[in-house]
Protein backbone atom coordinates (compact mmCIF):
# COMPACT_ATOMS: atom_id res chain seq x y z
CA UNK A 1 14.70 54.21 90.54
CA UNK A 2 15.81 51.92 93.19
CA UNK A 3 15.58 52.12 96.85
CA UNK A 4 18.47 53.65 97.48
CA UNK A 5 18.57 56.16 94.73
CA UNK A 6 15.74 57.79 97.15
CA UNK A 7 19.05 58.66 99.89
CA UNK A 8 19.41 58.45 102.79
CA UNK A 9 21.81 60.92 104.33
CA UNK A 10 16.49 64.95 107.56
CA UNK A 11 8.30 70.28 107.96
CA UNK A 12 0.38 73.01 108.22
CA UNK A 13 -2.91 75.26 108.91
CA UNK A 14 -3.93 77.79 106.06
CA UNK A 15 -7.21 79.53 105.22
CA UNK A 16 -6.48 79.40 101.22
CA UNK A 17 -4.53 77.71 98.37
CA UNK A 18 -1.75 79.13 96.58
CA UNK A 19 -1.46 79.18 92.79
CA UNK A 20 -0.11 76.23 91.33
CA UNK A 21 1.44 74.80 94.33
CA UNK A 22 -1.42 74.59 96.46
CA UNK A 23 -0.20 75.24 99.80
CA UNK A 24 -1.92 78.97 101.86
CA UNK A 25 0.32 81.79 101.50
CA UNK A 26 2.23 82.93 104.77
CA UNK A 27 4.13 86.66 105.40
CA UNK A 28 8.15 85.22 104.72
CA UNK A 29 8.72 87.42 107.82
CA UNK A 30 7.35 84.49 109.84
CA UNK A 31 9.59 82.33 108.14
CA UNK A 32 11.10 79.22 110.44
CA UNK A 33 12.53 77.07 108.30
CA UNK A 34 13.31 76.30 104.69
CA UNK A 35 12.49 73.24 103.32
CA UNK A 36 14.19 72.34 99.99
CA UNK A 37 12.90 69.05 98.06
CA UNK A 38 14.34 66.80 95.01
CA UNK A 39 12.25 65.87 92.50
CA UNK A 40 12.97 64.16 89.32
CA UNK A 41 10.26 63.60 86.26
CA UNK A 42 10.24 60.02 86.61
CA UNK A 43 6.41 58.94 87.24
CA UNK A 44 5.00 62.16 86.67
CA UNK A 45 5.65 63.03 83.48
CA UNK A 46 6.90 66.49 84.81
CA UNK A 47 9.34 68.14 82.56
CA UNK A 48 11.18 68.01 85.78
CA UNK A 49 14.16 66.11 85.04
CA UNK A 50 16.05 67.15 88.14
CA UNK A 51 15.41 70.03 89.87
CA UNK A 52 15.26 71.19 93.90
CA UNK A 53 12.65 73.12 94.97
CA UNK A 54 13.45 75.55 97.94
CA UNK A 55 10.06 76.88 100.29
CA UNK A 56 8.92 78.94 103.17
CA UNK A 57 7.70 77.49 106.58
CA UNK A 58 5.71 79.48 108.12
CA UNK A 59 6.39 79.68 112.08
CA UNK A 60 2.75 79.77 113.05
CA UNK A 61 0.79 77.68 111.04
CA UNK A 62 3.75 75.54 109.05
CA UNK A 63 2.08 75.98 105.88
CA UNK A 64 4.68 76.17 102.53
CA UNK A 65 4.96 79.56 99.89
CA UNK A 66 7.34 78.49 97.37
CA UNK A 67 10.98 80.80 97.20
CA UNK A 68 10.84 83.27 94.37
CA UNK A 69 12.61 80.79 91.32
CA UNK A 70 11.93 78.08 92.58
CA UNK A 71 12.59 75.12 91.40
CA UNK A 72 15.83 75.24 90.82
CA UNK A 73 18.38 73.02 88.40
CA UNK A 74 19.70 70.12 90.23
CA UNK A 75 22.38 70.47 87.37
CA UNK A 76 21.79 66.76 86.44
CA UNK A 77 19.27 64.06 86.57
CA UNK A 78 17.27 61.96 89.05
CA UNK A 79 18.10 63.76 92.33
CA UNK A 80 17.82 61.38 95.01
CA UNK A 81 19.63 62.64 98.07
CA UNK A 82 20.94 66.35 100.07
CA UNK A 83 22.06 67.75 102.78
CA UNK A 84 22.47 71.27 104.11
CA UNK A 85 25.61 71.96 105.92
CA UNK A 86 25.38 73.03 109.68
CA UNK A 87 25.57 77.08 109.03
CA UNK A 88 23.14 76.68 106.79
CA UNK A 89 25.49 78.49 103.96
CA UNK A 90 25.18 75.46 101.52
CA UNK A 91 23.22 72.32 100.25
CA UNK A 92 24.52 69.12 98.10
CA UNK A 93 22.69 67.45 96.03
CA UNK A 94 23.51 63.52 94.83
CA UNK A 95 22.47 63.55 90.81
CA UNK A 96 22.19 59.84 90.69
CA UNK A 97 21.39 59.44 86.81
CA UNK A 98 24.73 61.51 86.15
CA UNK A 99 27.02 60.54 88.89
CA UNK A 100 27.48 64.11 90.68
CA UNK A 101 27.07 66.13 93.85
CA UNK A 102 26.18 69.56 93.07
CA UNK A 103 27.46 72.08 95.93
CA UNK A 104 24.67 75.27 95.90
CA UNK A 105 24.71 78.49 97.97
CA UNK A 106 21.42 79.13 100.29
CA UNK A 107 20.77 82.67 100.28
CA UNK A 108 19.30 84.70 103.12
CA UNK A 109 16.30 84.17 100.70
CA UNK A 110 16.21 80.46 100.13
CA UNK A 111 16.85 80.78 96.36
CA UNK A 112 19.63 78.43 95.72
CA UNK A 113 23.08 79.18 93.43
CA UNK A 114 24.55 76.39 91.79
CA UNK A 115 28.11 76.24 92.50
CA UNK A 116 30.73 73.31 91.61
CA UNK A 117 29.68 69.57 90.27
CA UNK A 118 32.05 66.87 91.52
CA UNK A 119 32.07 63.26 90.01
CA UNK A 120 32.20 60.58 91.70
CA UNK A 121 34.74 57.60 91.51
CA UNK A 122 31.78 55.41 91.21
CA UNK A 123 28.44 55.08 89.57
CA UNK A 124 25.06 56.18 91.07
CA UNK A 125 25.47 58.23 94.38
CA UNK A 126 22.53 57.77 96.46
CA UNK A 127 23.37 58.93 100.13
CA UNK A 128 24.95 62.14 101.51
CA UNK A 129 25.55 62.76 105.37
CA UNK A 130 27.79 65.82 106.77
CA UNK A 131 29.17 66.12 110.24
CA UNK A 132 28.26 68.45 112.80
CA UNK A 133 31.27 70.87 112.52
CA UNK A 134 31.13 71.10 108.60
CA UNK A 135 33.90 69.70 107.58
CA UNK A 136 32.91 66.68 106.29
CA UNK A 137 30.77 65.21 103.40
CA UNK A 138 30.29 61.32 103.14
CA UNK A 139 28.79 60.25 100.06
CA UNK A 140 27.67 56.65 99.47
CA UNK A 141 27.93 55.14 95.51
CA UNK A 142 25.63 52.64 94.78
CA UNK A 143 28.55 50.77 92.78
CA UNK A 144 32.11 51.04 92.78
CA UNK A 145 33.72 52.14 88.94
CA UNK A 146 33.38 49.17 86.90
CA UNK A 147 29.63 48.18 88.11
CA UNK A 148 26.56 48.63 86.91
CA UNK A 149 23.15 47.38 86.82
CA UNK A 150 23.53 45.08 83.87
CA UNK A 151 27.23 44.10 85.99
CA UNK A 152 26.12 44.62 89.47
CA UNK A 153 28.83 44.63 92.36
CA UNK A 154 29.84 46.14 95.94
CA UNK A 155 29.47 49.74 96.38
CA UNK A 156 31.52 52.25 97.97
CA UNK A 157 31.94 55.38 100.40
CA UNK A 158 33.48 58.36 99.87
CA UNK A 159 34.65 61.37 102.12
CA UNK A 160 34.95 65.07 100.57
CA UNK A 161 36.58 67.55 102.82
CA UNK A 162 34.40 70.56 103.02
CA UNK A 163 36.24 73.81 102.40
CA UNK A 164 36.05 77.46 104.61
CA UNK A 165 33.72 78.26 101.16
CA UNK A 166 31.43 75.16 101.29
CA UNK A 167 33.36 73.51 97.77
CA UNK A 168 34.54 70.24 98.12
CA UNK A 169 38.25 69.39 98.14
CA UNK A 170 39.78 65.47 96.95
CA UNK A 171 38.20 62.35 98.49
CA UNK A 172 40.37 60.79 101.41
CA UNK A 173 42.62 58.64 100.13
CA UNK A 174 42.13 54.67 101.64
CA UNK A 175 45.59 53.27 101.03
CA UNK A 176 45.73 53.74 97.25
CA UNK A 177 41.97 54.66 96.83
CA UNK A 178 39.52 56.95 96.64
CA UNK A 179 36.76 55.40 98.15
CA UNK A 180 36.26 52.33 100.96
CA UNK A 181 34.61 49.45 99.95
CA UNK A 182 30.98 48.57 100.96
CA UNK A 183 29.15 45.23 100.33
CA UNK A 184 26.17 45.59 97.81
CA UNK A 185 23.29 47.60 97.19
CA UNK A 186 23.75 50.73 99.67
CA UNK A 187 21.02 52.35 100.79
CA UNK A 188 21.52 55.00 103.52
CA UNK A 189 24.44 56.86 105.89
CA UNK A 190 24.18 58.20 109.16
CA UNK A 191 27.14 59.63 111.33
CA UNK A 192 26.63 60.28 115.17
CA UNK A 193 26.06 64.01 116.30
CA UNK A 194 29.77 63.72 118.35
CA UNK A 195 31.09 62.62 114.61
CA UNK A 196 33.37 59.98 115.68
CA UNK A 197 31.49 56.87 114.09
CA UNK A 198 29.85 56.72 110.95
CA UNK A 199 27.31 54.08 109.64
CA UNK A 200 25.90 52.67 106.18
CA UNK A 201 22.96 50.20 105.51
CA UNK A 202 24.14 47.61 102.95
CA UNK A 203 21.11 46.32 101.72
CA UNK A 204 22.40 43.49 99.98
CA UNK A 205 19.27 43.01 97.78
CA UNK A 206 18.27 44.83 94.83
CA UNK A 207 15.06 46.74 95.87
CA UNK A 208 12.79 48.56 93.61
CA UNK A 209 10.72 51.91 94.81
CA UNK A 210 11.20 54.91 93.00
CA UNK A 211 11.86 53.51 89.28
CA UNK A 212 12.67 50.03 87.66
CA UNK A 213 16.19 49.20 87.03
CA UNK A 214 17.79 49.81 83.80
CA UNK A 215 17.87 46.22 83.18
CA UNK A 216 14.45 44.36 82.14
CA UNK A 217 14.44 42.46 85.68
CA UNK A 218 16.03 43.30 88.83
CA UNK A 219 20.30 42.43 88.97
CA UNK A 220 20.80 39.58 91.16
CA UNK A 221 22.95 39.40 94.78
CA UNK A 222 26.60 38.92 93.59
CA UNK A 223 28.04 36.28 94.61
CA UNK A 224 30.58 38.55 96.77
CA UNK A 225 27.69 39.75 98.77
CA UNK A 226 26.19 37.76 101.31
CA UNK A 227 22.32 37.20 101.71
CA UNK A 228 21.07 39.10 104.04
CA UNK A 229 21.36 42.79 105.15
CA UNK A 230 24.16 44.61 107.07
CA UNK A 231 25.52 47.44 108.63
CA UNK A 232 29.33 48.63 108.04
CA UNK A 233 30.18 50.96 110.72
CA UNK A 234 33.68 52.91 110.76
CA UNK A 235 35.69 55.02 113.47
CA UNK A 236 35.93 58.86 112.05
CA UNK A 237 39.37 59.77 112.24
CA UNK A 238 41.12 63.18 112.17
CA UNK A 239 40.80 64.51 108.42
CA UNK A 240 38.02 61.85 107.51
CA UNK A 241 40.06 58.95 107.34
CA UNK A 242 38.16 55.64 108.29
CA UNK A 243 38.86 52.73 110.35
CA UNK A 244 35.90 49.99 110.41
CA UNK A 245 34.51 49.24 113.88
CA UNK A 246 35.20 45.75 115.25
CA UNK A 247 32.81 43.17 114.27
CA UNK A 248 31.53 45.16 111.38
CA UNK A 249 29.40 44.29 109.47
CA UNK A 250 26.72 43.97 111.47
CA UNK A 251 23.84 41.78 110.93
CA UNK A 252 20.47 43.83 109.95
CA UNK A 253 17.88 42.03 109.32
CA UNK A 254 16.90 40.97 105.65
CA UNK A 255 17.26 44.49 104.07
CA UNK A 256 18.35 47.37 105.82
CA UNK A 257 17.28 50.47 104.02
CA UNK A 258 17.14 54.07 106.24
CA UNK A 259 19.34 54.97 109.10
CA UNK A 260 19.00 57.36 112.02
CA UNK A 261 21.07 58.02 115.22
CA UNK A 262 19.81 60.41 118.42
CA UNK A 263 21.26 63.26 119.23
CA UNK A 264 22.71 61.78 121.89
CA UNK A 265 25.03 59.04 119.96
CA UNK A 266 23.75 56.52 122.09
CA UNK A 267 21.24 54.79 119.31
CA UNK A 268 21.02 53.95 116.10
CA UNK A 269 17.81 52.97 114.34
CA UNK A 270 17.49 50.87 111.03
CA UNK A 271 14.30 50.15 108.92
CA UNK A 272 14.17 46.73 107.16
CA UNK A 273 11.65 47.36 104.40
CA UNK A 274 10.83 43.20 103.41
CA UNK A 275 10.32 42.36 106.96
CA UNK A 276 8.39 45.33 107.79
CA UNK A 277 10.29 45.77 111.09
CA UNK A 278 12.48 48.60 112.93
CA UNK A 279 15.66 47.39 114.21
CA UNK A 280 17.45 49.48 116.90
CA UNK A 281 20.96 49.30 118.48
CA UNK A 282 23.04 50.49 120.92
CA UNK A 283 26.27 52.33 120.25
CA UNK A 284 28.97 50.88 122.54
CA UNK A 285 31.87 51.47 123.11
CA UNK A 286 34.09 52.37 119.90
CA UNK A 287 31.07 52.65 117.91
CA UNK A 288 30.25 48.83 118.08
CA UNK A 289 26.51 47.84 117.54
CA UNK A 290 24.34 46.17 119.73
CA UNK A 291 20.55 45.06 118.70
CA UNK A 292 18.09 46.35 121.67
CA UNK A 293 16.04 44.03 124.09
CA UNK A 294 13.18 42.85 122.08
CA UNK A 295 14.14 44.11 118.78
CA UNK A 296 13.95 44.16 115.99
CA UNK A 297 10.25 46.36 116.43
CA UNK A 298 7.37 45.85 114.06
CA UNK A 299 6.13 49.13 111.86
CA UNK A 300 2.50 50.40 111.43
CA UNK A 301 2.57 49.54 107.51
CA UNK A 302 4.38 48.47 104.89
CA UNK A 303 7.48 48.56 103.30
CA UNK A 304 9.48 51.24 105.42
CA UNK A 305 11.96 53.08 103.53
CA UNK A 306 12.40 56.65 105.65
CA UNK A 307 13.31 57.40 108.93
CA UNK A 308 14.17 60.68 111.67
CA UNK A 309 14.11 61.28 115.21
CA UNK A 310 13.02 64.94 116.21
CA UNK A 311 15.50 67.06 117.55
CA UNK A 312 15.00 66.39 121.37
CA UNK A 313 15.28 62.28 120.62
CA UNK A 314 12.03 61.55 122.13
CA UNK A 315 10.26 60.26 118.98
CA UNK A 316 10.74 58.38 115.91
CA UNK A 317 8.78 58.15 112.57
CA UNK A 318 9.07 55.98 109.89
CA UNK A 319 7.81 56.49 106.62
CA UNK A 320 6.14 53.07 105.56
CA UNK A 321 5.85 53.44 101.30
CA UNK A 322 3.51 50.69 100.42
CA UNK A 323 1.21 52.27 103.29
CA UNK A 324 1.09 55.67 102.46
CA UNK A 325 1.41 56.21 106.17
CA UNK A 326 3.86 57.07 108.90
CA UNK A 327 5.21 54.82 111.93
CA UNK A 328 5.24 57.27 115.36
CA UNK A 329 7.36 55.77 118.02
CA UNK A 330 7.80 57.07 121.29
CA UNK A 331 11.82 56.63 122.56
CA UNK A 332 13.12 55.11 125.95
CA UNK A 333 15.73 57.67 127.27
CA UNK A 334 17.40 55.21 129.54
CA UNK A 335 17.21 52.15 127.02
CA UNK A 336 16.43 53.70 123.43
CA UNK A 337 13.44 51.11 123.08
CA UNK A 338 10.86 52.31 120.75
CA UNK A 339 7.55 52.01 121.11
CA UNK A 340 4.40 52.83 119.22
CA UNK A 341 2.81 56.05 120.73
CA UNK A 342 -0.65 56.65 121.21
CA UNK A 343 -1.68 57.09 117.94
CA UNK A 344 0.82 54.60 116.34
CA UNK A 345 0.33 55.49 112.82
CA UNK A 346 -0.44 58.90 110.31
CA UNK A 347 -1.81 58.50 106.83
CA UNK A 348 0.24 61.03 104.54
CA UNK A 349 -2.78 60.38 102.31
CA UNK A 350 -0.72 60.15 98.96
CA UNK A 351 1.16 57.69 97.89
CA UNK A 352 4.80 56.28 98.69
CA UNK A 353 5.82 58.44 101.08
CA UNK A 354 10.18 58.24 101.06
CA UNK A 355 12.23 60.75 103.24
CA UNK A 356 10.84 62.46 105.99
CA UNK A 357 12.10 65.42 108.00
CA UNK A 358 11.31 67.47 111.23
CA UNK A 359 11.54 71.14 111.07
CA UNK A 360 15.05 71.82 112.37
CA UNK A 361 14.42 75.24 113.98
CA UNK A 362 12.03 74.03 116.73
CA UNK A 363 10.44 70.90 116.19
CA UNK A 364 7.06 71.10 115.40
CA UNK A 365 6.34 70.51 111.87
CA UNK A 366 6.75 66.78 110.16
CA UNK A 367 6.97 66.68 106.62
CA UNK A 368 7.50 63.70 103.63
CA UNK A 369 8.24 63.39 100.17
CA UNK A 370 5.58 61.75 98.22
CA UNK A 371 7.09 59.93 95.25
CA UNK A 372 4.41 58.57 93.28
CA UNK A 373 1.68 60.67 95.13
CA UNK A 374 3.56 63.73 93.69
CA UNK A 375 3.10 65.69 96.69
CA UNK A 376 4.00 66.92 100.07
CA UNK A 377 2.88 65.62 103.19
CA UNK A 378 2.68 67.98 106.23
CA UNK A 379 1.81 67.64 109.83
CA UNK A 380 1.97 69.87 113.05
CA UNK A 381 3.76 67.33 115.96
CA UNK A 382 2.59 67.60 119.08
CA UNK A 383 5.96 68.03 121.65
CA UNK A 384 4.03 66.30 124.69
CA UNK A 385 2.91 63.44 123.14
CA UNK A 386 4.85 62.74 119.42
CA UNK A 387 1.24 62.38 117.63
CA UNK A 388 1.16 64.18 114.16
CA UNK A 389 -2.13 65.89 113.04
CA UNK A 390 -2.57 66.80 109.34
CA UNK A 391 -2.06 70.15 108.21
CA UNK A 392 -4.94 71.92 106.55
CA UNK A 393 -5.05 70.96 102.69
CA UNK A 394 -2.37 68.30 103.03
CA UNK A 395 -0.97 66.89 101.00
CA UNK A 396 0.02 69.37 98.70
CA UNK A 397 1.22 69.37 94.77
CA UNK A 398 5.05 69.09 94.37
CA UNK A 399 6.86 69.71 91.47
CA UNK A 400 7.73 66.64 89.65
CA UNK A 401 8.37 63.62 91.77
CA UNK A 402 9.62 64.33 94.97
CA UNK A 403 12.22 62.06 96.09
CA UNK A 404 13.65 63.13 99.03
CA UNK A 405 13.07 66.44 102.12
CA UNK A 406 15.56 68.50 104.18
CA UNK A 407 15.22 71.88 106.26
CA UNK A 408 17.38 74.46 107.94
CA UNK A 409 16.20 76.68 110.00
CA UNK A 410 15.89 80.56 109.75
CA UNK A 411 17.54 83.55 110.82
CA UNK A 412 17.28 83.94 114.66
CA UNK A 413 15.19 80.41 115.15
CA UNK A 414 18.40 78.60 114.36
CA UNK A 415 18.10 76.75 117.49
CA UNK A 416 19.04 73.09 116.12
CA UNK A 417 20.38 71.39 112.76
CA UNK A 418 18.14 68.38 112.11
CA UNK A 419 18.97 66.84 108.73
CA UNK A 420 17.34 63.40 107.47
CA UNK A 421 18.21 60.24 106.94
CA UNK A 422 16.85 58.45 103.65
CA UNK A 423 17.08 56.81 102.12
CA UNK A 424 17.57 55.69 101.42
C-alpha cells in the first residue's frame, strides 16, 4: 500500500503479559483513553483483511487490555485512515481497497457498532479529518473517478456533513461536483482547531510504504502534476463549502506526506519523507502559508511519514519509518520553530512505525502503529521536558498490520480531543 493509503487525518508500565496480545492487564475502571487501531493483513499474513481493533489505556501505567470483541470488521479492506468525532459518540474508518468510509458507534465500552458505508466519488480514500464542532468530515481520494494506478491522475477532496446521529449526509456540492480537485498523489489533511482553513499535502510523487502498487512498477507523475510537492489550503465556509486560500498551492518541499496544526491555529507542520526534513509554516492571515525562519528542519531518521503535536502544542514527534524511531521536537510559542529536544530521537524498536497519537485525555502516553513490525509502540511523555521513555514490554503484538492510531478519551478525563494526523 502506498504512502498515503497509511492516512493522514491523532497512547506503558505493567508487571505481566496478557494472552495473545501481550500487553499487562489493567482494572477498565482506570480507563483514560481508548485507543482504536487499523490493521489490514497485508505483510502479515493475518487473516486480518480489515479490521479495527478498539483497547483500554490504563490511567496509571498506560499499558493496553484489548475491548471485549475486539477486533472489529472494518466492513471492507485495507483500512488506512479514522477519526473519532469530538463527543466521542462515533469513529470513521477510510476502507481504501473498497472505496468506503464506514461510520461506527463507540460504546461506553469501546466495542464498536458498524453503522452506514458511504462510497466515495473517487477511488482509494486515504485521509479523514473532522472539525472541532462535529459537523464536518473531509475525506481525501487518492484519485478522482476515472483514475487509477494503471491510469494515474489528480485526486480529490470531499466534505460529508455530519448528522445530529453521527451518519453522513451528501458531499458539498463544488459548482456541479462532488468533490474539489487536488493535484496528485494525496497524502494527508489537517484543518485548524478554529475550523476556518483546511489543508492537504499533495505529494505529487508516487511513494511506496505500506504495500506495492497494483501495477508491477510505481505509476509515474502525470503530466498535469507538477514535480515537486505542495500544499492546497482552502477557506472553510459556512456548510463546508471551500474557497482555496490565495497563493495556494504552496510549495512543500519534494514530497509532502503528514500534516499537523497546533491548537492554537497559528502553525502548521509538514513532513517531507525523500528529503528527510520537517517543514513548518505560519498561518497568516486568511489561512495563507508562510515557511518558518530556518526551515525546512532536519528529522532524527529516515523517511518520515507521521506526525502530532500533544495537546498543550509544546512538542512535536515525527514518526521516521525507515528508522524505526521517533523525531521529538520541542515548539517555540512565540515563533512555532521546532527544535530537537534533549533527547532528539525514540526507537519504537519495531519496524516502520506510520501514525502516531498522544493520549487525548491528558497527555501523557505516545503511541505508533507499527506496519511491518506488526506491533504497537508505547511510551510514557514526560510534560516538563517532551522526552518519551518506553513502556514496559513495548512494543507489543497487534493484530494484523497496523496501519494507522487514534484515541478519545474516557468518561470524566475528557479534558481534550487530540486526533492524528497521518498519513498519511
Amino acid at each position: 500500500m502506498k504512502l498515503t493509503r497509511i492516512g493522514q487525518g491523532l497512547l506503558a508500565t505493567a508487571a505481566s503479559l496478557a494472552v495473545g496480545l501481550g500487553i499487562a492487564s489493567c482494572n477498565p475502571g482506570s480507563t483514560i483513553d481508548y485507543l482504536f487501531v487499523t490493521s489490514s493483513s497485508t505483510g502479515s499474513g493475518s487473516s486480518c483483511t480489515g479490521c479495527v481493533s478498539a483497547y483500554h489505556v490504563n490511567s496509571f501505567t498506560g499499558t493496553l487490555t484489548e475491548v471485549a470483541g475486539s477486533p472489529f470488521s472494518s466492513q471492507g479492506t485495507d483500512p488506512v485512515a479514522e477519526v473519532a468525532s469530538p463527543n466521542q459518540q462515533n469513529l470513521y474508518v477510510a476502507n481504501n481497497g473498497t472505496n468506503t468510509i464506514v461510520e461506527f458507534t463507540i460504546g461506553t465500552n469501546g466495542q464498536l457498532s458498524a453503522g452506514q458505508s458511504y462510497t466515495t466519488p473517487g477511488a482509494q480514500p486515504v485521509a479523514l479529518a473532522i472539525n472541532q464542532t462535529g459537523t464536518l468530515l473531509f475525506v481525501v481520494d487518492f484519485y478522482q473517478a476515472g483514475f487509477t494506478d494503471t491510469n494515474p491522475g489528480p485526486g480529490e477532496l470531499i466534505v460529508y456533513p455530519i448528522n445530529s446521529d453521527g451518519t453522513l449526509g451528501s458531499p458539498v456540492a463544488n459548482g456541479g461536483a462532488s468533490y474539489t480537485p487536488l493535484q496528485c498523489f494525496p497524502t494527508g489533511v489537517a484543518i485548524t482547531p478554529s475550523g476556518t482553513n483546511l489543508y492537504v499535502s499533495n505529494t505529487n510523487s508516487f511513494i511506496v510504504t505500506t504495500a506495492a502498487p497494483s501495477t508491477s512498477t510505481p505509476p509515474p507523475t502525470p503530466s498535469v502534476c507538477p514535480s515537486q510537492g505542495t500544499i492546497s489550503g482552502f477557506t472553510v465556509g459556512s456548510g463546508g463549502t471551500l474557497t482555496a486560500v490565495s497563493g495556494s498551492p504552496f510549495q512543500a518541499g519534494s514530497t509532502p506526506t503528514a500534516l499537523a496544526i497546533d491548537p492554537t491555529s497559528r502553525f502548521l507542520y509538514a513532513t517531507d519523507s525523500v528529503q528527510n526534513q520537517l517543514i513548518a509554516y505560519q498561518i497568516q492571515t486568511a489561512g495563507v502559508l508562510y515557511p518558518l525562519t530556518n526551515g525546512p528542519f532536519a528529522t532524527g531518521g529516515t523517511f518520515p511519514v507521521g506526525i502530532t503535536v500533544d495537546p498543550r502544542g509544546l512538542y512535536l514527534y515525527v514518526t521516521d519509518y525507515n528508522s524505526k524511531q521517533i523525531s521529538e521536537y520541542a515548539i517555540s510559542q512565540a515563533t512555532g520553530a521546532p527544535s530537537a529536544s534533549a533527547s532528539a530521537s525514540f526507537s519504537t524498536r519495531a519496524a516502520s512505525p506510520t501514525c502516531v497519537v498522544v493520549d487525548p485525555a491528558l497527555g501523557r502516553y505516545l503511541y505508533t502503529s507499527d506496519f511491518t513490525g506488526g506491533s504497537l509502540t508505547g511510551a510514557s511523555l514526560n510534560p516538563s521536558t517532551g522526552a518519551l521513555t518506553a513502556l514496559q514490554n513495548m512494543p507489543y503484538a497487534a493484530n494484523g498490520s497496523p496501519t494507522c492510531v487514534t484515541a478519545i478519551p474516557h468518561g470524566n478525563h475528557s479534558t481534550q480531543f487530540v486526533s492524528p494526523v497521518s498519513g498519511n
